[in-house]
N, C-alpha and C. Protein backbone atom coordinates (compact mmCIF):
# COMPACT_ATOMS: atom_id res chain seq x y z
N UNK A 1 -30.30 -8.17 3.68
CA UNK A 1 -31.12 -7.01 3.44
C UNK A 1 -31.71 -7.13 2.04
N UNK A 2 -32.84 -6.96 2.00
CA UNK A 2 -33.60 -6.86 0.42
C UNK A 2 -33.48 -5.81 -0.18
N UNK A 3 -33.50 -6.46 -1.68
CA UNK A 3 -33.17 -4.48 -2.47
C UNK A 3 -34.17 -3.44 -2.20
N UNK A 4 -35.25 -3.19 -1.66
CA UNK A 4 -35.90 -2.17 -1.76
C UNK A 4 -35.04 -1.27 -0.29
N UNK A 5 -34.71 -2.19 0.67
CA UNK A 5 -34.05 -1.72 1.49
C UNK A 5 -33.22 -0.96 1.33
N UNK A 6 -32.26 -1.51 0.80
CA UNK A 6 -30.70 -0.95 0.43
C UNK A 6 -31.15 -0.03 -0.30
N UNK A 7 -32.34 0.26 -1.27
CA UNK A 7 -32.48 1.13 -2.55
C UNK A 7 -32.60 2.39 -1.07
N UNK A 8 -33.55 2.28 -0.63
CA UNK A 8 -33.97 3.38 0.79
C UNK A 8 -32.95 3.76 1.30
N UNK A 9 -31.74 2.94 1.47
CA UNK A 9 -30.79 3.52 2.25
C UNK A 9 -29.59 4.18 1.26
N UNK A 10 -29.64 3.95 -0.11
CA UNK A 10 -28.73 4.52 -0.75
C UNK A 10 -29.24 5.99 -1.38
N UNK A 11 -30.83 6.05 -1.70
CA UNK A 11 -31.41 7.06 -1.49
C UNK A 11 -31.26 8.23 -0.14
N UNK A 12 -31.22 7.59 0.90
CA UNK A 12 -31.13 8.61 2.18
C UNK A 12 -30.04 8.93 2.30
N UNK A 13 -28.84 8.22 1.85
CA UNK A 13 -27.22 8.94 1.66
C UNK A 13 -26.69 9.63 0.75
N UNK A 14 -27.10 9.51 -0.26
CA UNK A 14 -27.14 10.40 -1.46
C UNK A 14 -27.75 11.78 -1.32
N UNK A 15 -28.79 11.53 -0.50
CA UNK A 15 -29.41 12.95 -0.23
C UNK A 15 -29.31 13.92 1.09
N UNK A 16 -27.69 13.42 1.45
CA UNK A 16 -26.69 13.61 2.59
C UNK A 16 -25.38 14.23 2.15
N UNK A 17 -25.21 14.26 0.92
CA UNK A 17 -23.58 14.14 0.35
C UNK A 17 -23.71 16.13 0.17
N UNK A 18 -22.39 16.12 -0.06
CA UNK A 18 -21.98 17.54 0.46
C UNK A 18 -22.27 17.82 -1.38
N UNK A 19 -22.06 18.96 -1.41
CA UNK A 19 -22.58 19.80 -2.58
C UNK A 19 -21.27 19.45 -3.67
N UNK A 20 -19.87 19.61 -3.09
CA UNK A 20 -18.79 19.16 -3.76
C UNK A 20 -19.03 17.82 -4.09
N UNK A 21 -19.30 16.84 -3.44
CA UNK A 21 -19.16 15.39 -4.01
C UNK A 21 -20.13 15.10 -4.72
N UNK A 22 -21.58 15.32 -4.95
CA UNK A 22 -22.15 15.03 -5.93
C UNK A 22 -22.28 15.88 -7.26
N UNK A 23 -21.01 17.09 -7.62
CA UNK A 23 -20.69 17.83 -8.72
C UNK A 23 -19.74 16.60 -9.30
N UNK A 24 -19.00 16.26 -8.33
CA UNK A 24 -17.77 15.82 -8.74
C UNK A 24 -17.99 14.31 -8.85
N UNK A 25 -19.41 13.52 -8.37
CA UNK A 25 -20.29 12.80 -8.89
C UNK A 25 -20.66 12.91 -10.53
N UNK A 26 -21.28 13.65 -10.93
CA UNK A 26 -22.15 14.38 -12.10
C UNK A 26 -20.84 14.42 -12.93
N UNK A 27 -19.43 14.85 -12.56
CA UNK A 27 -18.79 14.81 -13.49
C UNK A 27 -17.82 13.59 -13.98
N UNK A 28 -17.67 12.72 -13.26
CA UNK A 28 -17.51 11.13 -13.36
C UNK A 28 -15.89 11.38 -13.85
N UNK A 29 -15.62 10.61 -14.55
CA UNK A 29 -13.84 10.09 -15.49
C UNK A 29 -13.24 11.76 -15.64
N UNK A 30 -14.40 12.46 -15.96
CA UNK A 30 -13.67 13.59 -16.45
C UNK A 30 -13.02 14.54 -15.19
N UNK A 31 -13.53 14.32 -14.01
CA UNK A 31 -13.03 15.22 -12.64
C UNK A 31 -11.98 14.83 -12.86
N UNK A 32 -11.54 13.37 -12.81
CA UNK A 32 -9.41 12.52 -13.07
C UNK A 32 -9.25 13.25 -13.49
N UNK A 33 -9.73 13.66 -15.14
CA UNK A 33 -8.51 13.76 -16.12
C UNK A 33 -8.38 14.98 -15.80
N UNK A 34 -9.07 15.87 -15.09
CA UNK A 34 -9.00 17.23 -14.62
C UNK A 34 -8.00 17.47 -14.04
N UNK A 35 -8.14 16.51 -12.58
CA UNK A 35 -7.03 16.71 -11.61
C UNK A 35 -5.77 16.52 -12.06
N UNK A 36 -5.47 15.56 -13.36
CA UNK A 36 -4.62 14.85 -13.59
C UNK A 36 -3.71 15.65 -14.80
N UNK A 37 -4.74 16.86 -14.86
CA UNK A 37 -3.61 17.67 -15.90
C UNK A 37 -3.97 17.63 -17.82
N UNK A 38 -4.67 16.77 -17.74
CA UNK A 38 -5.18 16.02 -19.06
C UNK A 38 -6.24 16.86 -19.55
N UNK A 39 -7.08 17.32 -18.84
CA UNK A 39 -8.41 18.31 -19.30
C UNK A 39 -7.70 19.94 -18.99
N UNK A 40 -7.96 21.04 -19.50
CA UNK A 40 -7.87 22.32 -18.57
C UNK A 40 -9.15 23.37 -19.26
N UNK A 41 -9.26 23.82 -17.95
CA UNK A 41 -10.31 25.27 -18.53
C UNK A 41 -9.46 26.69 -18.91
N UNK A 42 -10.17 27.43 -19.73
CA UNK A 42 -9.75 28.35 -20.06
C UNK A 42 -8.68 29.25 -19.11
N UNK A 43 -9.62 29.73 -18.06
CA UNK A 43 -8.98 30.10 -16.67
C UNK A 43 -7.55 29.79 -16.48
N UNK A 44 -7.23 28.09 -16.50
CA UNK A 44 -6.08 27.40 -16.07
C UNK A 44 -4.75 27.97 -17.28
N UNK A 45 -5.04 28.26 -18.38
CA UNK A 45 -4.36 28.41 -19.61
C UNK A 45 -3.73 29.74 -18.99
N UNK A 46 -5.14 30.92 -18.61
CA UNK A 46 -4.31 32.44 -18.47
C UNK A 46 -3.36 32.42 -17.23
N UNK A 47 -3.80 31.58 -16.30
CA UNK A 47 -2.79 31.46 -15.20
C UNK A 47 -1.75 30.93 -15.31
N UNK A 48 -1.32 29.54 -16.13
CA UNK A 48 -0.06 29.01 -16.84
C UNK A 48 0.66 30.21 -17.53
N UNK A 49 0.10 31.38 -18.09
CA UNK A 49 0.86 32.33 -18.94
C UNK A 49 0.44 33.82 -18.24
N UNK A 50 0.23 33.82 -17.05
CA UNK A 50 0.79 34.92 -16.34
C UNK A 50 -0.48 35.94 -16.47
N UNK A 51 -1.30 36.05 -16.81
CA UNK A 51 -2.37 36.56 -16.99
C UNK A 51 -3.76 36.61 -15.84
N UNK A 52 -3.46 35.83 -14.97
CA UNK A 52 -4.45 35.92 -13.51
C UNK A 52 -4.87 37.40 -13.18
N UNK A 53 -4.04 38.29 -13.77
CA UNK A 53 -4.31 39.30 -13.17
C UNK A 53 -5.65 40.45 -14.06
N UNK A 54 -5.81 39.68 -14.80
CA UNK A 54 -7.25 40.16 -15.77
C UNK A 54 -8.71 39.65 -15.19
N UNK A 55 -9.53 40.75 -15.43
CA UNK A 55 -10.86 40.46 -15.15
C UNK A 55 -11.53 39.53 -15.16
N UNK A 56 -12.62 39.17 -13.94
CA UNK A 56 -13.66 37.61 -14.63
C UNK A 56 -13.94 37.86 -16.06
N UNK A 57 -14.73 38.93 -16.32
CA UNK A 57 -15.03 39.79 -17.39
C UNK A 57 -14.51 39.30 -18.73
N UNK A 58 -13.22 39.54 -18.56
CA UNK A 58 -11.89 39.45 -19.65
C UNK A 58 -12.12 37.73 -20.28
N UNK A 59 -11.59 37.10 -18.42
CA UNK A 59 -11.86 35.96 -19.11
C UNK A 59 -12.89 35.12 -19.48
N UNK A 60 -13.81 35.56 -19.27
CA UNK A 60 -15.04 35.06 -19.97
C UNK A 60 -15.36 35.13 -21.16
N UNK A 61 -14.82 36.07 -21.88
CA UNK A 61 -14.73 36.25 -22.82
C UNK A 61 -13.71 35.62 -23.61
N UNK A 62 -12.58 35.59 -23.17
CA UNK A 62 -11.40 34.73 -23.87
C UNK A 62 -12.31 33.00 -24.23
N UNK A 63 -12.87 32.67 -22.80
CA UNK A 63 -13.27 31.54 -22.94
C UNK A 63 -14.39 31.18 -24.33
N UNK A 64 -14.82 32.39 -24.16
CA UNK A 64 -16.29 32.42 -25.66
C UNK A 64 -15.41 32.45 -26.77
N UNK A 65 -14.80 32.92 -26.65
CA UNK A 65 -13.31 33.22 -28.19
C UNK A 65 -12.75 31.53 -28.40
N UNK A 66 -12.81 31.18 -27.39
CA UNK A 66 -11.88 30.11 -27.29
C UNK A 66 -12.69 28.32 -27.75
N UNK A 67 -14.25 28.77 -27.48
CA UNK A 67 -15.38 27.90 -27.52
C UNK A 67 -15.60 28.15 -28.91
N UNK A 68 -15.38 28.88 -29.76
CA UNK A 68 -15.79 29.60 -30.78
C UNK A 68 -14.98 28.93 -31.95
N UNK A 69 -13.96 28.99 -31.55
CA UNK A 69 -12.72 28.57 -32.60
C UNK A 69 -12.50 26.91 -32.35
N UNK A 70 -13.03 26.86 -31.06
CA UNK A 70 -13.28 25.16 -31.23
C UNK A 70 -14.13 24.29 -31.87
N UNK A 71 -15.27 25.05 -32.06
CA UNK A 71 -16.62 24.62 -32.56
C UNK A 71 -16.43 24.52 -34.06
N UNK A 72 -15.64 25.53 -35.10
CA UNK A 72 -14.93 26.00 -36.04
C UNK A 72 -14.15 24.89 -36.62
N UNK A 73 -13.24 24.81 -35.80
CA UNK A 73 -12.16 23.56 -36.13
C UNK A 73 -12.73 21.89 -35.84
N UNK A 74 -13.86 21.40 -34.86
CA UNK A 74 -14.47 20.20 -34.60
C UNK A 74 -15.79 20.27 -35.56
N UNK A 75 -16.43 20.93 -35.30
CA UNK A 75 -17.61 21.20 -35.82
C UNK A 75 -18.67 20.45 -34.37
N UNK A 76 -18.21 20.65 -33.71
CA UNK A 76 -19.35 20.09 -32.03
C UNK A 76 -18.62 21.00 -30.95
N UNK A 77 -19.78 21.46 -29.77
CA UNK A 77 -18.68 22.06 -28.79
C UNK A 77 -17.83 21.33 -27.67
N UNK A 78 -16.84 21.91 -27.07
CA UNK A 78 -15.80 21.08 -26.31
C UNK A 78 -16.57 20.26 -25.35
N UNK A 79 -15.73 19.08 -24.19
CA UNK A 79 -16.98 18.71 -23.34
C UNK A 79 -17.11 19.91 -21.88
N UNK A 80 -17.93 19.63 -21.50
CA UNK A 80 -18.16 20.44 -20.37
C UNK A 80 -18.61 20.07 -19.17
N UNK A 81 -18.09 20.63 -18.54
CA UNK A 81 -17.93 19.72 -16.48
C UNK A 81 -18.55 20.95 -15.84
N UNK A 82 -19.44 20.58 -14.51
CA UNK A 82 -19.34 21.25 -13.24
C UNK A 82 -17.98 21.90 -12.32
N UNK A 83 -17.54 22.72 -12.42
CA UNK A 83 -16.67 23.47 -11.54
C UNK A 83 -16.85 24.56 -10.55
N UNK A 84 -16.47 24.57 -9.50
CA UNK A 84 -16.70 25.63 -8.72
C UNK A 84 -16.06 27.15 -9.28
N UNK A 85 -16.85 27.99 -8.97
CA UNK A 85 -16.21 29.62 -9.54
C UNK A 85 -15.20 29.70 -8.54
N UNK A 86 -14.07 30.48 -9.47
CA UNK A 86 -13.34 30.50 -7.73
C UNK A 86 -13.40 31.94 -7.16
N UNK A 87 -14.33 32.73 -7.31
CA UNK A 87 -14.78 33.92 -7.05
C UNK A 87 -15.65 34.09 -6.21
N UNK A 88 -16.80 33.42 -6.54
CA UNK A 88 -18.34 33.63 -6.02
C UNK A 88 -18.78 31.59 -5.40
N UNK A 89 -17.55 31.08 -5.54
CA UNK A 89 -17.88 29.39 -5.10
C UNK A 89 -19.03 28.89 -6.02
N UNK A 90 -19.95 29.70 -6.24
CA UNK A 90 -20.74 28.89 -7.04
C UNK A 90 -20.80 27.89 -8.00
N UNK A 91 -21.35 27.07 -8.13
CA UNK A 91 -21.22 25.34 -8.98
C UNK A 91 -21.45 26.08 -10.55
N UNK A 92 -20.60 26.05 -11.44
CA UNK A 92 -21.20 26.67 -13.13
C UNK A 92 -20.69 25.67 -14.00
N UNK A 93 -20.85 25.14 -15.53
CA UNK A 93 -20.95 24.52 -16.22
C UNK A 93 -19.80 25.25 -17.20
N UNK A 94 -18.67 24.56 -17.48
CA UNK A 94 -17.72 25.36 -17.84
C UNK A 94 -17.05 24.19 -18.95
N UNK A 95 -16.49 24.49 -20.33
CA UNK A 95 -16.05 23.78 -21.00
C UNK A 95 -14.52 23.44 -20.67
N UNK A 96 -14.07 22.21 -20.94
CA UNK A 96 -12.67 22.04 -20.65
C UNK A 96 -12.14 21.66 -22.26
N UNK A 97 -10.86 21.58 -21.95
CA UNK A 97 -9.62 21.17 -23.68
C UNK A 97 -8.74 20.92 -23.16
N UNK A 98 -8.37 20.12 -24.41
CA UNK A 98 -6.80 19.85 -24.25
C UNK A 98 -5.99 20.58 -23.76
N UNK A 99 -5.11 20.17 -23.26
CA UNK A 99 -3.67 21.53 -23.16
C UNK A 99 -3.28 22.25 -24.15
N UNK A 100 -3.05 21.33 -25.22
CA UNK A 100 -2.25 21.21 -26.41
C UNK A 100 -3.66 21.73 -27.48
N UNK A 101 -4.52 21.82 -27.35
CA UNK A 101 -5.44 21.89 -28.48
C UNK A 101 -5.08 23.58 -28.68
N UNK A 102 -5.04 23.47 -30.07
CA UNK A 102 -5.27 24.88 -30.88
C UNK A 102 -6.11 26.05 -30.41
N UNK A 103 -7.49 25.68 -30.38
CA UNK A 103 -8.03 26.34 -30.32
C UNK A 103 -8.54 27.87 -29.09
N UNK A 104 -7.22 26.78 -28.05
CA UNK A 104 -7.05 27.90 -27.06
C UNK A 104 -5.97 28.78 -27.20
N UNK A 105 -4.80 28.58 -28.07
CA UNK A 105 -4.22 29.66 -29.03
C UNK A 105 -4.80 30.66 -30.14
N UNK A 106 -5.78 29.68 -30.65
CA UNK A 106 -6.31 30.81 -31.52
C UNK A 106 -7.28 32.11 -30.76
N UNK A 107 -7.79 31.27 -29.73
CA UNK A 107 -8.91 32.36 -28.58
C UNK A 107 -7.70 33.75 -27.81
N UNK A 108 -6.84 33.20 -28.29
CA UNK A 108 -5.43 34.49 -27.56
C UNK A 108 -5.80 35.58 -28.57
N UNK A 109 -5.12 34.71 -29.53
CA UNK A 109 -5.14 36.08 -30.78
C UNK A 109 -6.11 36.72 -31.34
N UNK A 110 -7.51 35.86 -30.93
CA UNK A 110 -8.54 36.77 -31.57
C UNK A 110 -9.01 37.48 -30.78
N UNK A 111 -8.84 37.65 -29.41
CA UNK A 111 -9.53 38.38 -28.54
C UNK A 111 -8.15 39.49 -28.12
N UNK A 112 -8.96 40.55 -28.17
CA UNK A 112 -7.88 41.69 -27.72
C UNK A 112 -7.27 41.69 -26.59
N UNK A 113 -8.14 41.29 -25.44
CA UNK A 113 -7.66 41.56 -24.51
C UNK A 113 -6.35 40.54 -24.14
N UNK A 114 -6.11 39.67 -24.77
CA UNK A 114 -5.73 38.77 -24.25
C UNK A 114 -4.30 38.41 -25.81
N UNK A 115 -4.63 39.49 -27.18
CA UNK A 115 -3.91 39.53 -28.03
C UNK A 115 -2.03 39.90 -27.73
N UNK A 116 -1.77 40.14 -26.50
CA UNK A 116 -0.61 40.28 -26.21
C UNK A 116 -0.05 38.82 -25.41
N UNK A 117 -0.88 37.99 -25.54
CA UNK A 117 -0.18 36.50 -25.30
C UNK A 117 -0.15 35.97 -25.64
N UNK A 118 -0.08 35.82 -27.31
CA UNK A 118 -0.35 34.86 -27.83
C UNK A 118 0.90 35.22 -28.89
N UNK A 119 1.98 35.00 -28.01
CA UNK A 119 3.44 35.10 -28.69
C UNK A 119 4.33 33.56 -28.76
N UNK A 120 5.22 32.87 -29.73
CA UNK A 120 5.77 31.81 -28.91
C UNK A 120 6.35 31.57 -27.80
N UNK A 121 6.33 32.24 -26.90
CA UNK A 121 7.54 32.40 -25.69
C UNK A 121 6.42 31.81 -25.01
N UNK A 122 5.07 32.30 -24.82
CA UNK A 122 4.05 32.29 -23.89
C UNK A 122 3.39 30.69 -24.21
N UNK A 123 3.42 30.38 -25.47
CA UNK A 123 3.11 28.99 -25.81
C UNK A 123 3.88 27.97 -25.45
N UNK A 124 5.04 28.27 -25.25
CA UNK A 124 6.15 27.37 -25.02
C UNK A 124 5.89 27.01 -23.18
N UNK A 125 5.98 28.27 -22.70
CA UNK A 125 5.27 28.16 -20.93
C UNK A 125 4.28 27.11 -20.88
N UNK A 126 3.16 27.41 -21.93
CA UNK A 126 1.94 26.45 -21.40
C UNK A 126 2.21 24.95 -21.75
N UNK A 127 2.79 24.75 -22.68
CA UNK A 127 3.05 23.49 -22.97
C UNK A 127 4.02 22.63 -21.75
N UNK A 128 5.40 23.68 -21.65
CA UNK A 128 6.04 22.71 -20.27
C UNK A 128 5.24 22.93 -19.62
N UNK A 129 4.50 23.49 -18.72
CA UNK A 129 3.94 23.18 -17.90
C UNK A 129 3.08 22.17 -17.95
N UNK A 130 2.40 21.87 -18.94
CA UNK A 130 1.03 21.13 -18.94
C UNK A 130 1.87 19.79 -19.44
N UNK A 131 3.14 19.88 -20.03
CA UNK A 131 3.57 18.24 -20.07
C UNK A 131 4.41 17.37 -18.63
């Protein structure tokens, strides 16, 4: 088969692929380190420490608190992946961090809503878990 061929046919399958696989395309090495425990989003932090039960609202905001104090301490913002909402399914552009990085402790304490978790007992949770 000649390359213009194959180019035609990798074009016509690509433009076949389900909506999940070419996010999770677009997001390359970083989907692993996702699955793998190594990356987490904000979201994943309040659910490690018992907090699921707060608003999208809430946490959207934790997450801006949390983007905020990262930018602060790096001086660049965190990286950021395609994820599905798990609300509305929709595909959104969402920053991920370390487990271990600071700056999603400091996004506890500066944001009110979320200023009653950011005790050591609750830090200690996220860490076993995430090691």
């Amino acid at each position: 088969m000649n390359a213009a061929a194959q180019l035609r046919r990798t074009h016509a399958a690509a433009q076949r692929v389900t909506k999940a696989l070419a996010y999770r395309a677009r997001n390359g090495l970083l989907a692993a380190q996702m699955e793998a425990g190594h990356l987490v989003r904000t979201g994943d932090i309040l659910d490690r420490l018992g907090a699921d039960d707060l608003k999208d609202g809430f946490k959207s905001w934790y997450g801006r608190h949390v983007k905020k104090a990262y930018i602060a301490a790096n001086g660049q913002p965190p990286l950021m992946v395609w994820a599905q909402h798990r609300t509305t399914g929709k595909w959104i552009h969402v920053a991920v961090y370390s487990p271990f990085d600071i700056a999603l402790y400091i996004g506890l304490a500066s944001y009110k809503q979320t200023k009653h978790l950011a005790r050591p007992a609750f830090f200690q949770a996220a860490y076993t878990e995430a090691a």
